[in-house]
Protein backbone atom coordinates (compact mmCIF):
# COMPACT_ATOMS: atom_id res chain seq x y z
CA UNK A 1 65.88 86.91 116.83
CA UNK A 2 64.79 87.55 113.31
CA UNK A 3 66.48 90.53 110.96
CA UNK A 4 63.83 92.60 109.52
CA UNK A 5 64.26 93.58 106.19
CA UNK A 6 65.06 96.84 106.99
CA UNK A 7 68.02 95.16 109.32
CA UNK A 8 69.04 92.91 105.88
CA UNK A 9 69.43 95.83 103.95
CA UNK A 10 71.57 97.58 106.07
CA UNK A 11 73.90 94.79 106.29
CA UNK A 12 74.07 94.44 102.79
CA UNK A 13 74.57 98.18 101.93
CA UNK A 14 77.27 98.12 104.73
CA UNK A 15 79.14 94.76 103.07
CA UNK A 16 78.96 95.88 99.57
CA UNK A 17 80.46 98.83 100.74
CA UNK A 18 82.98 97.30 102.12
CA UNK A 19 83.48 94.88 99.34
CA UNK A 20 84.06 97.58 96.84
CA UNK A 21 86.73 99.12 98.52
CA UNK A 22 88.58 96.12 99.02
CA UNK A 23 91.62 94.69 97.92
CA UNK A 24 91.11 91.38 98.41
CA UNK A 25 88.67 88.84 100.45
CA UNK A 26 88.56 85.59 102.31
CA UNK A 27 85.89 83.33 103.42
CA UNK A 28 86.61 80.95 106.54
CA UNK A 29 84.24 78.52 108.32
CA UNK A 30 83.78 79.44 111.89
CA UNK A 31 82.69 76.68 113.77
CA UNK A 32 83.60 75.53 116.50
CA UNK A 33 85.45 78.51 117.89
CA UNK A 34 84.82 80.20 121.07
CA UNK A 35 83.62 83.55 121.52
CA UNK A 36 86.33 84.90 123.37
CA UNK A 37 89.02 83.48 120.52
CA UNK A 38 86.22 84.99 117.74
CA UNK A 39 86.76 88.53 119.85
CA UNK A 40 90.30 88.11 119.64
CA UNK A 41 89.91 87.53 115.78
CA UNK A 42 88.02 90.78 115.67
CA UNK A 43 90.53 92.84 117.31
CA UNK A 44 93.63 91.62 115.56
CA UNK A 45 91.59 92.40 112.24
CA UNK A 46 90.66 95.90 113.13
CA UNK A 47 94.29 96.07 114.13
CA UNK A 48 95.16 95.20 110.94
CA UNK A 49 92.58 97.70 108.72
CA UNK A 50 90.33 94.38 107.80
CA UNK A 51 86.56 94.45 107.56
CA UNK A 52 85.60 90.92 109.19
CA UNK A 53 82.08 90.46 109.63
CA UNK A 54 80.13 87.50 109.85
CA UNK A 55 77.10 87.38 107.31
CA UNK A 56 74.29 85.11 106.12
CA UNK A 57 75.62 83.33 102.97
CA UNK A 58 72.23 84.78 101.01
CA UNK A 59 73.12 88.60 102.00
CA UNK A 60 76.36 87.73 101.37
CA UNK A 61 75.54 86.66 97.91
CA UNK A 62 73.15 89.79 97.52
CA UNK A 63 76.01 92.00 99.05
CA UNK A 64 79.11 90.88 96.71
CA UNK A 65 77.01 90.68 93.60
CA UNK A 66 78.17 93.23 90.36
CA UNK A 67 81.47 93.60 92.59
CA UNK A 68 85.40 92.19 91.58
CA UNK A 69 84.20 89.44 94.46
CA UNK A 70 81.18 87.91 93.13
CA UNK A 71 83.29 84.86 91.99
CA UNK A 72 82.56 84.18 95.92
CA UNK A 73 79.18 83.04 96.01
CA UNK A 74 79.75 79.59 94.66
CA UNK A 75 82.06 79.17 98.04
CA UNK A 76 79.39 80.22 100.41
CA UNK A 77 78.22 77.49 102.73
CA UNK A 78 77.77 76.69 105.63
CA UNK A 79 78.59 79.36 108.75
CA UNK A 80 80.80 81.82 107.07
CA UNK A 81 82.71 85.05 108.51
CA UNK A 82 83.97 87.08 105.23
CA UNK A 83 86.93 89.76 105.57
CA UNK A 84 87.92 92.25 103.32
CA UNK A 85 91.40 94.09 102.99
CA UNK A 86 91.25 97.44 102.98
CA UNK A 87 94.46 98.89 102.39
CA UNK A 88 97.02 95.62 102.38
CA UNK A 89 95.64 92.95 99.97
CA UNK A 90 97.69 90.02 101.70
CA UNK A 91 96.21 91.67 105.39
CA UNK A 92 93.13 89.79 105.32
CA UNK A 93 94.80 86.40 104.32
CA UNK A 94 97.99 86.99 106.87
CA UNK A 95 94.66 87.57 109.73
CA UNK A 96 92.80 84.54 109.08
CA UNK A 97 95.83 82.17 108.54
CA UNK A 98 97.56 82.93 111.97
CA UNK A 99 94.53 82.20 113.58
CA UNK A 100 93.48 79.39 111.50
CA UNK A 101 97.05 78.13 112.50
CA UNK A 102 96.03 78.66 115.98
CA UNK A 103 92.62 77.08 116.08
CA UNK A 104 92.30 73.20 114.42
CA UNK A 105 88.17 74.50 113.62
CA UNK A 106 88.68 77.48 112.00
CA UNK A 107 88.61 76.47 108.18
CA UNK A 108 89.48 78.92 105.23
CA UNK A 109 86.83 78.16 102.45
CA UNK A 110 88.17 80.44 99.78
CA UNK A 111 89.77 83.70 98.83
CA UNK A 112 89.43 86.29 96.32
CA UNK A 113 91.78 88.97 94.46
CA UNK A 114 91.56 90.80 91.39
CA UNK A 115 88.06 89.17 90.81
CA UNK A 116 90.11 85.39 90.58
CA UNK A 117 88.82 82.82 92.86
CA UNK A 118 91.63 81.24 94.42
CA UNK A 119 91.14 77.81 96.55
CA UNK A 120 91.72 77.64 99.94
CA UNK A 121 95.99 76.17 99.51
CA UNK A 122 96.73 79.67 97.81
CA UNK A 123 96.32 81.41 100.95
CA UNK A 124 100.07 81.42 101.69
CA UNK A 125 100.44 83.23 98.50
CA UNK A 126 98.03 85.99 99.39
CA UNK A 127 99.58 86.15 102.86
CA UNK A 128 103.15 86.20 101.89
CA UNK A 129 102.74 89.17 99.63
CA UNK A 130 104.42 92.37 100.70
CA UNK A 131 102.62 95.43 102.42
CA UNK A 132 102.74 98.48 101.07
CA UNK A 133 105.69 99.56 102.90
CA UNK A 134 107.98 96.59 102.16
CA UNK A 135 107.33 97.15 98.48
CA UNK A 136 108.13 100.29 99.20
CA UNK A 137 111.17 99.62 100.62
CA UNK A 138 112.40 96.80 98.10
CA UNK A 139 112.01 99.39 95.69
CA UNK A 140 114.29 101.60 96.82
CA UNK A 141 116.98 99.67 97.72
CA UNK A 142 116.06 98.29 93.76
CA UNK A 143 116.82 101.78 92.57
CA UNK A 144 119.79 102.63 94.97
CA UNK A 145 122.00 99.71 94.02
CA UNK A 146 123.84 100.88 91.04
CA UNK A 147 124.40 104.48 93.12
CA UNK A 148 125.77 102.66 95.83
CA UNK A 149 128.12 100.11 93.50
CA UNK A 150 128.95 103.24 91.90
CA UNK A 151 129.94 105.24 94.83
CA UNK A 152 131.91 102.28 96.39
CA UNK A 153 133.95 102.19 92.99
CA UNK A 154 134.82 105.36 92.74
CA UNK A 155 135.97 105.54 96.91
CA UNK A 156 137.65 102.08 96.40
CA UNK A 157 140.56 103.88 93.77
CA UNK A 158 141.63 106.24 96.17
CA UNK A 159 141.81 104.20 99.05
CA UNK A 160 143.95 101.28 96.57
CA UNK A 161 145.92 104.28 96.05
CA UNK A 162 146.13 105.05 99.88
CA UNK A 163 146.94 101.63 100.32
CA UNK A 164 150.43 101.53 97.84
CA UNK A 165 151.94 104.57 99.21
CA UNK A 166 151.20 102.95 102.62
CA UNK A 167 153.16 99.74 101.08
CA UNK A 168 155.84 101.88 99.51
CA UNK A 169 156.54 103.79 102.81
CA UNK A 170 156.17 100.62 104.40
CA UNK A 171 159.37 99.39 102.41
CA UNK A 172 161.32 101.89 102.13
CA UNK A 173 160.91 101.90 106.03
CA UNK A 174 162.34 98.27 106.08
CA UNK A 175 165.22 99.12 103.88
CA UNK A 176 166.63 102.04 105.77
């Protein structure tokens, strides 16, 4: 059934939308997949905070243009299903690559952050970048090391200390 253009604008409205919120964005070829494995793909991105949506390449083009992801549109061909990280920018990527890994069809095309282009091998790179909560988290422990060396100093002289007398005693014991 045909969109009307009523139907086209709404779609594109509702991706740039999308697109300008986001973090980051890849492009995968769908064919070949079943619907039940593309529902699956749905769920674990919603899961995940990721806007997947599959679009005509020509609304896509109209929907990404004068946003950080028009570098896109020379990547669009063929079937494509876009999806956008939200909150994460390596959520989108780490999405599509476990199921990519799971399904020989499934073909990432291309990715996007920071309006760079980025070929289809750099999606390991994207992927394996922290969430927001393990930067978080190597941060801290960043800015707690020298407190904690420091506090292990200072308790290690008292217990050396602890540790003579213990010795001394120890001999004197022996001696007696």
């Amino acid at each position: 059934m045909p969109l009307g253009l009523e139907d086209k604008k709404r779609i594109v409205a509702e991706v740039n939308e999308a697109a300008g919120a986001a973090l980051s964005a890849v492009l995968a070829d769908y064919r070949g997949v079943a619907v039940q494995d593309m529902t699956a793909l749905r769920r674990n991105a919603r899961e995940n905070q990721v806007y997947l949506r599959v679009v005509r390449n020509s609304l896509l083009r109209r929907a990404v243009a004068e946003t950080e992801f028009e570098c896109l549109q020379e990547a669009l061909t063929g079937p494509t299903i876009v999806a956008f990280s939200n909150e994460d920018p390596g959520a989108a990527a780490r999405v599509l690559q476990d199921f990519a890994e799971d399904h020989e069809h499934f073909e990432i095309k291309a990715l996007s952050i920071g309006g760079r282009l980025l070929g289809p091998g750099d999606i390991e790179v994207l992927a394996k970048m922290p969430t927001l909560d393990q930067a978080r988290a190597m941060l801290m422990s960043v800015l707690l090391a020298p407190a904690v060396r420091l506090a292990r100093t200072l308790n290690e002289v008292p217990a050396r200390l602890t540790r003579t007398v213990a010795a001394v005693r120890e001999q004197k014991q022996q001696a007696a």
